[in-house]
C-alpha atoms as a PDB file:
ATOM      1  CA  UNK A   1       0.000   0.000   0.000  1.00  0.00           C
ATOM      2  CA  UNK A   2       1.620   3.415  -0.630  1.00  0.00           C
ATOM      3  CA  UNK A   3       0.940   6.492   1.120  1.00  0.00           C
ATOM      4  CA  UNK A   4      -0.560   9.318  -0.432  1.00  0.00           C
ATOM      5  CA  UNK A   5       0.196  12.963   0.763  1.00  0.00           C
ATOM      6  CA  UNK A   6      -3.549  14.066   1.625  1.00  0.00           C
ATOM      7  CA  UNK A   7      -5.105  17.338  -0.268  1.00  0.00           C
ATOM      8  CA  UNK A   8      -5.704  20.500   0.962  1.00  0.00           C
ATOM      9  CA  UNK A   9      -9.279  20.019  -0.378  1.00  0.00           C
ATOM     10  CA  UNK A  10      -8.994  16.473   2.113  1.00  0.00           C
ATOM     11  CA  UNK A  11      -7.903  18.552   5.125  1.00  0.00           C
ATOM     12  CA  UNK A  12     -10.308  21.532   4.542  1.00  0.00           C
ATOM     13  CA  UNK A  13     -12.763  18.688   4.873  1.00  0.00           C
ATOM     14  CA  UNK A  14     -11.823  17.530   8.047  1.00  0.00           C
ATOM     15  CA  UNK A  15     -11.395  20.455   9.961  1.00  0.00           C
ATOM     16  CA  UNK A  16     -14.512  21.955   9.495  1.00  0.00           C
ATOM     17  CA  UNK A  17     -16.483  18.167   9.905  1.00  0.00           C
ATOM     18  CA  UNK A  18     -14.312  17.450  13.010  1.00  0.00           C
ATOM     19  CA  UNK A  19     -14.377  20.588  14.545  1.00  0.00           C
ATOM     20  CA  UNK A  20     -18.096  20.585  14.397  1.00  0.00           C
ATOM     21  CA  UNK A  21     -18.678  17.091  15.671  1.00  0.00           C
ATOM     22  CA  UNK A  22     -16.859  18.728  18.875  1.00  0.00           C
ATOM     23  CA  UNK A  23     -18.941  21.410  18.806  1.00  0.00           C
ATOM     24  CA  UNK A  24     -22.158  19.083  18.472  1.00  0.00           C
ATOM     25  CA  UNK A  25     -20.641  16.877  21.277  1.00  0.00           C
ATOM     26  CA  UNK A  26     -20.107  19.954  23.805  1.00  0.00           C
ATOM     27  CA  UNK A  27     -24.000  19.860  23.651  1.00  0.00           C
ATOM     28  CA  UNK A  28     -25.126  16.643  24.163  1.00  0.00           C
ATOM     29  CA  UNK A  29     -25.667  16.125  27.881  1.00  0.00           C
ATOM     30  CA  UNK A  30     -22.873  13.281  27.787  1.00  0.00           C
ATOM     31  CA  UNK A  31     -21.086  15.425  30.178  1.00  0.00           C
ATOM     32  CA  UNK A  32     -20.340  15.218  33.668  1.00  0.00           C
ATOM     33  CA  UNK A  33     -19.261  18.095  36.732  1.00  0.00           C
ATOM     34  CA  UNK A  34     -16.056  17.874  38.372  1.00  0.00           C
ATOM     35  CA  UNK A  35     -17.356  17.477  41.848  1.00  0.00           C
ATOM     36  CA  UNK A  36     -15.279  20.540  43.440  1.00  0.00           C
ATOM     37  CA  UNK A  37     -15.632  23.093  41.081  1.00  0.00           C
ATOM     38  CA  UNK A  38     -19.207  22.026  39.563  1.00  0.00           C
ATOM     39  CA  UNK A  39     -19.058  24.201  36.229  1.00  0.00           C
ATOM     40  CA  UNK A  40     -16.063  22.546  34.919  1.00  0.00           C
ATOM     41  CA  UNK A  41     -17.494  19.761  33.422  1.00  0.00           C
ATOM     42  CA  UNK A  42     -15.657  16.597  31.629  1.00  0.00           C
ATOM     43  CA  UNK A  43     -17.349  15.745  28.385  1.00  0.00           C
ATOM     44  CA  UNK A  44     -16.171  14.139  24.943  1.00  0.00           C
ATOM     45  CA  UNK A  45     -15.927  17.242  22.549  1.00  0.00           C
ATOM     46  CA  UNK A  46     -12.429  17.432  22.873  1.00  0.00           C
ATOM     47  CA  UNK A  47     -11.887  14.078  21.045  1.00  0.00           C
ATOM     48  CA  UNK A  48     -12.180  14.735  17.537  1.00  0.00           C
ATOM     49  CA  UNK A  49      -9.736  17.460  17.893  1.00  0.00           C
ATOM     50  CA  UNK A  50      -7.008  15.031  19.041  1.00  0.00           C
ATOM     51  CA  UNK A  51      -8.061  12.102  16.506  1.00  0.00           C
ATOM     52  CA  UNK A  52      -7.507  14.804  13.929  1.00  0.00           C
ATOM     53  CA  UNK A  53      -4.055  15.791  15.673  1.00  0.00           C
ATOM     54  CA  UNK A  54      -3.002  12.343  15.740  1.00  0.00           C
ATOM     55  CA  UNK A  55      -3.976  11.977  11.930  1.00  0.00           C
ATOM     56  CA  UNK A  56      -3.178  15.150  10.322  1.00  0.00           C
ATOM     57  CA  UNK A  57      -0.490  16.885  12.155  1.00  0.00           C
ATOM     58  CA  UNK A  58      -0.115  20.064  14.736  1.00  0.00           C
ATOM     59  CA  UNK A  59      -1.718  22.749  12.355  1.00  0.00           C
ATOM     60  CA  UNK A  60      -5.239  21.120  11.150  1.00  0.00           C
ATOM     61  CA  UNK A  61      -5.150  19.835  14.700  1.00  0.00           C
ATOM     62  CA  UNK A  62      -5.097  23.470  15.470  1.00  0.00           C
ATOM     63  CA  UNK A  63      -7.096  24.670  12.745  1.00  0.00           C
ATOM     64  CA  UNK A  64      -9.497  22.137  13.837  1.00  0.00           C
ATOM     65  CA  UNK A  65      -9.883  23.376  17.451  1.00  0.00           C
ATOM     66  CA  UNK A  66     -10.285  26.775  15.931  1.00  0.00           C
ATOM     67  CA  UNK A  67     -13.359  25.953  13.993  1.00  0.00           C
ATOM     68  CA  UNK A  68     -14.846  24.034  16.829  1.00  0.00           C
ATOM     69  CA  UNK A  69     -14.791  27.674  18.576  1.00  0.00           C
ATOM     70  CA  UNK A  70     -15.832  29.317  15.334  1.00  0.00           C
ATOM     71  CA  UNK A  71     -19.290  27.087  15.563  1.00  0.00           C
ATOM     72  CA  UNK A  72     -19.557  27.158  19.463  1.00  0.00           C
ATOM     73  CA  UNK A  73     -19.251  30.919  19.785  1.00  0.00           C
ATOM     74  CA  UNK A  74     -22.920  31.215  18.123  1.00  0.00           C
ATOM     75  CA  UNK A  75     -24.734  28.110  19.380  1.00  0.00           C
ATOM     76  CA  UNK A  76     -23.902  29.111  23.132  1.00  0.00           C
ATOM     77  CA  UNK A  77     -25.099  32.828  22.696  1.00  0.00           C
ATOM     78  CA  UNK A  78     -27.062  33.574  26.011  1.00  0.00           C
ATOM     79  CA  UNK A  79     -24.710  31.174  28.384  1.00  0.00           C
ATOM     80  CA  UNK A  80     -22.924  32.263  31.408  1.00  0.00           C
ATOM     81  CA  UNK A  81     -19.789  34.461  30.679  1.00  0.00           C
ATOM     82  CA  UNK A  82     -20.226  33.838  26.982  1.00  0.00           C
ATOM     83  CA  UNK A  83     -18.328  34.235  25.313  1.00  0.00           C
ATOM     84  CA  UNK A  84     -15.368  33.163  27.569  1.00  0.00           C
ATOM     85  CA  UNK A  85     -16.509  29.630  28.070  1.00  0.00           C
ATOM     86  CA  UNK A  86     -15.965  29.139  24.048  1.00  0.00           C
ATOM     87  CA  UNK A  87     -12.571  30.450  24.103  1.00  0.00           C
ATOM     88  CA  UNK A  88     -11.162  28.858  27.160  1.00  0.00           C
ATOM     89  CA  UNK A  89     -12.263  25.471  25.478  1.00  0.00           C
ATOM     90  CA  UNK A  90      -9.758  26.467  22.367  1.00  0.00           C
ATOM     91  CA  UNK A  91      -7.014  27.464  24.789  1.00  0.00           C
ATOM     92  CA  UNK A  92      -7.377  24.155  26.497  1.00  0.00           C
ATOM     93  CA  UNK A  93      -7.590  21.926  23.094  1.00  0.00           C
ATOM     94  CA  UNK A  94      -5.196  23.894  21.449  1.00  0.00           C
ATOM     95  CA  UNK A  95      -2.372  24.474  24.312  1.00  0.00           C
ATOM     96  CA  UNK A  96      -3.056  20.347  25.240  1.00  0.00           C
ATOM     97  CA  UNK A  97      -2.319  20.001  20.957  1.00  0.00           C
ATOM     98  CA  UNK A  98       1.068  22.434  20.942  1.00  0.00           C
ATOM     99  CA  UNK A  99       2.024  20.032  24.586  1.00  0.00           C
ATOM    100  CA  UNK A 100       1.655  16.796  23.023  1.00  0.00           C
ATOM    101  CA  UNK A 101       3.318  18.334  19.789  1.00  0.00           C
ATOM    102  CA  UNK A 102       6.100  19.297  21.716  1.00  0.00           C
ATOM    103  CA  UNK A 103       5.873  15.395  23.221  1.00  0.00           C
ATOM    104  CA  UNK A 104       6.536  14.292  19.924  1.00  0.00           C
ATOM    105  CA  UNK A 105       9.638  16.357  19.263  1.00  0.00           C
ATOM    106  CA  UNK A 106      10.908  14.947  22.440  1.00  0.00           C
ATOM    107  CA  UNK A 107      10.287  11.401  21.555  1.00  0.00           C
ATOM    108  CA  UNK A 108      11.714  11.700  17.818  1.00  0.00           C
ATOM    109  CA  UNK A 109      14.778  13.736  19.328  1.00  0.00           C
ATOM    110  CA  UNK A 110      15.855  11.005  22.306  1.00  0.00           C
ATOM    111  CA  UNK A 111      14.277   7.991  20.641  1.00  0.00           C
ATOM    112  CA  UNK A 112      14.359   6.334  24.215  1.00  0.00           C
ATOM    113  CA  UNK A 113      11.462   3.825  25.180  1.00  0.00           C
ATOM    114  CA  UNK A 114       8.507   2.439  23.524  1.00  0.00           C
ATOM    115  CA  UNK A 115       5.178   2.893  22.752  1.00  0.00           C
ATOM    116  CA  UNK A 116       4.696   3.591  26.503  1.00  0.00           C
ATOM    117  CA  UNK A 117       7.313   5.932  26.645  1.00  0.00           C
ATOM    118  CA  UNK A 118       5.866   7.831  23.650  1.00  0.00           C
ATOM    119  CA  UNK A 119       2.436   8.327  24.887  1.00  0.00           C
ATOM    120  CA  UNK A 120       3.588   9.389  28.853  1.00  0.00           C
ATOM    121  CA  UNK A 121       5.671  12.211  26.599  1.00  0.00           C
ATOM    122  CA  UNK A 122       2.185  13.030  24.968  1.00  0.00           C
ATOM    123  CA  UNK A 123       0.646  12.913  28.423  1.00  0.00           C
ATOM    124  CA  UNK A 124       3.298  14.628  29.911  1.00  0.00           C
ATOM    125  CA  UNK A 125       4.044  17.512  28.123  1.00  0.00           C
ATOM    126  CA  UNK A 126       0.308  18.160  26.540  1.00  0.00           C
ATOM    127  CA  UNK A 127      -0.670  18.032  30.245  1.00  0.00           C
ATOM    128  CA  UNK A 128       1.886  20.408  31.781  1.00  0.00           C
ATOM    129  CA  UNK A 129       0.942  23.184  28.756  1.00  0.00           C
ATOM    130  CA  UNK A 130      -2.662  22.711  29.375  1.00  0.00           C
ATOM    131  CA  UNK A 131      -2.482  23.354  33.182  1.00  0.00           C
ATOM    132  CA  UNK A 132      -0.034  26.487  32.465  1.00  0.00           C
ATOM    133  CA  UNK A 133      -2.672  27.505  29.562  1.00  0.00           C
ATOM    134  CA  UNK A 134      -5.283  27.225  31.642  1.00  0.00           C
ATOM    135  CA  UNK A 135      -4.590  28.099  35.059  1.00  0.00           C
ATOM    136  CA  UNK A 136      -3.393  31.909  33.893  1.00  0.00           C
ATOM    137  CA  UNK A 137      -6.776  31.866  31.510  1.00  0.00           C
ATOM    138  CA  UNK A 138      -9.007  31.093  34.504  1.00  0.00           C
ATOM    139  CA  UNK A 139      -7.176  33.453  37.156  1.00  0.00           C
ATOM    140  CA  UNK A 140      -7.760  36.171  34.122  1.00  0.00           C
ATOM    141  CA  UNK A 141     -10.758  34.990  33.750  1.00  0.00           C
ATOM    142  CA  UNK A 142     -11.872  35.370  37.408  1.00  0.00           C
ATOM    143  CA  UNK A 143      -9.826  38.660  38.107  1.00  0.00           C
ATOM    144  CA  UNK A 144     -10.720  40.820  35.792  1.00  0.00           C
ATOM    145  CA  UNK A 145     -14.650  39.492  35.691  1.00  0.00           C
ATOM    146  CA  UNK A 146     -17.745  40.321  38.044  1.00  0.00           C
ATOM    147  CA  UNK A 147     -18.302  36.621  38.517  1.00  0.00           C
ATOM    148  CA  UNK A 148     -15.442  36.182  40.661  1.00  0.00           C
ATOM    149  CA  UNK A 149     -17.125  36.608  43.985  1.00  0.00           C
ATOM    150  CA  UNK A 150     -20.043  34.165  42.203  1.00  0.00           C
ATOM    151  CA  UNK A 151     -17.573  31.339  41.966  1.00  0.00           C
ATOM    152  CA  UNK A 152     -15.923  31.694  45.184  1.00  0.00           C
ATOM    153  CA  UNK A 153     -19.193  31.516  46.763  1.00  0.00           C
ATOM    154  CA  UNK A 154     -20.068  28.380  44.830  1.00  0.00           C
ATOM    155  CA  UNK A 155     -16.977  26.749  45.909  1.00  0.00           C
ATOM    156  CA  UNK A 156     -17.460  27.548  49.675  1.00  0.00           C
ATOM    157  CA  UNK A 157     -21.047  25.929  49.299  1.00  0.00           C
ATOM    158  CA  UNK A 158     -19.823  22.857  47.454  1.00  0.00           C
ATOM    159  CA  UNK A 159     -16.969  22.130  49.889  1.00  0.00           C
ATOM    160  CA  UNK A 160     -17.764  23.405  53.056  1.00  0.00           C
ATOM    161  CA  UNK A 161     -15.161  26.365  53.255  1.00  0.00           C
ATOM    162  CA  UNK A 162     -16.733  29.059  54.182  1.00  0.00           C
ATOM    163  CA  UNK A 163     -14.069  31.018  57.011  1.00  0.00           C
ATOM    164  CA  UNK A 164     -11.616  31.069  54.009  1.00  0.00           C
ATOM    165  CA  UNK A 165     -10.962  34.313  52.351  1.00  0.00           C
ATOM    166  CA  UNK A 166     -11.726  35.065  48.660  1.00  0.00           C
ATOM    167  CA  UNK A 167      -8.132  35.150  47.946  1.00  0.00           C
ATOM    168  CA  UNK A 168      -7.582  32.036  49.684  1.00  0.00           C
ATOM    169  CA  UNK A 169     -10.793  30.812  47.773  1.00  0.00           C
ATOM    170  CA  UNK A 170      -9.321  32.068  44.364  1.00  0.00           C
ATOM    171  CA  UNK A 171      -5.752  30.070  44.641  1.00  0.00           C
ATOM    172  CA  UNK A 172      -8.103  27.087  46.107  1.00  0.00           C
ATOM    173  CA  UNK A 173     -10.086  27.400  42.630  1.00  0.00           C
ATOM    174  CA  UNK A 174      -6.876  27.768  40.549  1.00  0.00           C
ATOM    175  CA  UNK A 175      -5.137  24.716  42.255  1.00  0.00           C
ATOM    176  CA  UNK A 176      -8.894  22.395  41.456  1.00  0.00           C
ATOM    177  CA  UNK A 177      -8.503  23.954  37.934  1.00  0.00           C
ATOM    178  CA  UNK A 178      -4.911  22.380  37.552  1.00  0.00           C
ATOM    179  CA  UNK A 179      -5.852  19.233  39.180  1.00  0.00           C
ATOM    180  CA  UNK A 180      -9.406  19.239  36.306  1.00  0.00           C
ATOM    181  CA  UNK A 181      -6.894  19.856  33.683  1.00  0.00           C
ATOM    182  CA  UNK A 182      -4.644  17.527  34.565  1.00  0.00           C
ATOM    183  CA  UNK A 183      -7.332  14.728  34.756  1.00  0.00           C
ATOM    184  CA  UNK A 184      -9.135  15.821  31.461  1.00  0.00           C
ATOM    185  CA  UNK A 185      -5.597  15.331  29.610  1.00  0.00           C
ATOM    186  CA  UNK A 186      -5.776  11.672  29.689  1.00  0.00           C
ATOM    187  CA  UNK A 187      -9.439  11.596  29.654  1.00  0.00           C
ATOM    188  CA  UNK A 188      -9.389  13.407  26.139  1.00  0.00           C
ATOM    189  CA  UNK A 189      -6.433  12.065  24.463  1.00  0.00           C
ATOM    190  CA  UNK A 190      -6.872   8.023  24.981  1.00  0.00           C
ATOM    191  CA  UNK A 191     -10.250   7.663  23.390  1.00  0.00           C
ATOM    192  CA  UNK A 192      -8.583   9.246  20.343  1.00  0.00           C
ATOM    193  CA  UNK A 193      -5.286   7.126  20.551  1.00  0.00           C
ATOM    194  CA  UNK A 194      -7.728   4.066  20.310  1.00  0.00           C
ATOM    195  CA  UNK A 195      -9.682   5.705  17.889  1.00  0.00           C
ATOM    196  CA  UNK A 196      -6.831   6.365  15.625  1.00  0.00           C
ATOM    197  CA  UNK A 197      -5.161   3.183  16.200  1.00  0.00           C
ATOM    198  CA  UNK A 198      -8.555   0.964  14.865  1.00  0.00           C
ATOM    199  CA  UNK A 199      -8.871   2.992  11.957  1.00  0.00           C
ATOM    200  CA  UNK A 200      -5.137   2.737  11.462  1.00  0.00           C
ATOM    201  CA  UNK A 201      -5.609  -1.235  11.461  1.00  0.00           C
ATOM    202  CA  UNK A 202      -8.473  -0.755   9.437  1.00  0.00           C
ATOM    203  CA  UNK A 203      -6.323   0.754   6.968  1.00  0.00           C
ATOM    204  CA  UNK A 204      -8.320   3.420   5.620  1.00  0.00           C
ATOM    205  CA  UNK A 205      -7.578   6.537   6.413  1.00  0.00           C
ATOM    206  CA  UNK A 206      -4.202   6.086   7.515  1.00  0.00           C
ATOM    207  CA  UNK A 207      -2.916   5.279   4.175  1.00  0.00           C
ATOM    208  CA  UNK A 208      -2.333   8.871   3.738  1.00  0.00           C
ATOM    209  CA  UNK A 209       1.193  10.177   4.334  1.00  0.00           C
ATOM    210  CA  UNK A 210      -0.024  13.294   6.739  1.00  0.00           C
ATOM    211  CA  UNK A 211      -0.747  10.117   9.030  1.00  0.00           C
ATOM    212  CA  UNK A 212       2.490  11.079  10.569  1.00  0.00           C
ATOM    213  CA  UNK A 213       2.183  10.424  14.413  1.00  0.00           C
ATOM    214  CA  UNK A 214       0.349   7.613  13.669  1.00  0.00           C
ATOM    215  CA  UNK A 215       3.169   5.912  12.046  1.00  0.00           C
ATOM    216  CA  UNK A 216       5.625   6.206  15.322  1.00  0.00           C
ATOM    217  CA  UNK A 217       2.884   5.282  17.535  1.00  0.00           C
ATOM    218  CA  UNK A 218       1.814   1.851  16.257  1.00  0.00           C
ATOM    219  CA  UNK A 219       5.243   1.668  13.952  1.00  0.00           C
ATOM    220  CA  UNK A 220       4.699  -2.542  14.498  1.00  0.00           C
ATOM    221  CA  UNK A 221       1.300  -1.832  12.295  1.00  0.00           C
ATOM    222  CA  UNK A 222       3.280  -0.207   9.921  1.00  0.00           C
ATOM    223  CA  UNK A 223       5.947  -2.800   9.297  1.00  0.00           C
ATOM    224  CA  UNK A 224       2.855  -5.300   8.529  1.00  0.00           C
ATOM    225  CA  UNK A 225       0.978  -2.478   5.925  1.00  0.00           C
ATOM    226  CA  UNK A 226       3.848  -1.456   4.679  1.00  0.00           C
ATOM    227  CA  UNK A 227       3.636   2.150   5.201  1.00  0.00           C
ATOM    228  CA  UNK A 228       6.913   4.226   4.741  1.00  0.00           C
ATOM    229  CA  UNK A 229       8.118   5.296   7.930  1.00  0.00           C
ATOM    230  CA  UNK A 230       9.768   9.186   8.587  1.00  0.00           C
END
């Protein structure tokens, strides 16, 4: 089988179905809270913006997360904070795609370890850039907003605190924020590792060359295809 370089007409295509199937997911109540900080939620949206990562490369990953704000900017009109809730998603898909980029770097520069070793790197350093991305978003977010006394009040009710003060509250809400981003890292990007690795054996899709990540994650599928390696 040889591998074709995919179109721009093939990746214009993808970006604009994936990044509205995230969109579409964000509203299907297939979400759940994170019990300390109840509106941060863990849900599935964030998927098809990694499978497309995975497949594609860094940029239509990106591109990808940017449409998937482009169509949740107007479908959430009226929410709370809107439109900030949109754009923190894209800093957290798109930081967590630039981390795990960065993760592959790593990996291609040492070429230490296996597959496990690959994917903690992808973990790893789409994790730490998420939780940097994030936690200076939210304390923006919360600083420079009227809802900041809202959501400190929230989190005294939902864990009891109530003699601690709002600043205390705020770094409290920060440090939860970390811990959320931290947990939706893995959460996110395994789904679309398994994803990507059935349609990989499936050999479909991934006969395309832009399958590059692909190839150095399951490289042992790509000895038996026959897929040219980087």
């Amino acid at each position: 089988m040889s591998a074709l370089r995919p179109t721009r007409t093939l990746r214009v295509s993808v970006i604009a179905l994936f990044g509205s199937l995230s969109a579409m997911l964000t509203l299907l109540p297939l979400d759940f809270p994170f019990p300390l900080v109840p509106y941060l939620r863990f849900d599935l949206a964030e998927i098809p913006v990694f499978i497309v990562f995975m497949l594609f490369g860094p940029l239509t990953g990106l591109l990808t997360s940017a449409t998937y704000l482009g169509v949740l900017v107007p479908i959430t009109v009226g929410e709370w904070l809107w439109p900030i809730g949109p754009l923190l998603k894209f800093f957290a898909t798109s930081s967590q795609v630039v981390g795990m980029y960065l993760g592959y770097r790593m990996y291609r520069i040492l070429r230490n370890g296996g597959y496990a070793s690959f994917f903690t790197q992808l973990i790893v350093l789409g994790m730490l850039l998420r939780i940097i991305a994030m936690t200076i978003a939210n304390y923006l977010v919360l600083a420079m907003t009227s809802s900041v006394e809202y959501v400190v009040n929230l989190v005294r009710m939902t864990t009891g605190w109530s003699q601690a003060s709002s600043i205390d509250v705020l770094i409290i809400i920060l440090a939860l924020t970390a811990v959320f981003n931290a947990l939706h890292t893995p959460l996110s990007m395994m789904p679309a590792a398994i994803i990507v690795k059935k349609i990989f054996r499936e050999g479909s899709v991934m006969s395309y060359q832009g399958t590059w990540m692909a190839r150095a994650i399951f490289k042992e599928d790509t000895r038996q295809i026959g897929l040219r390696k980087y």
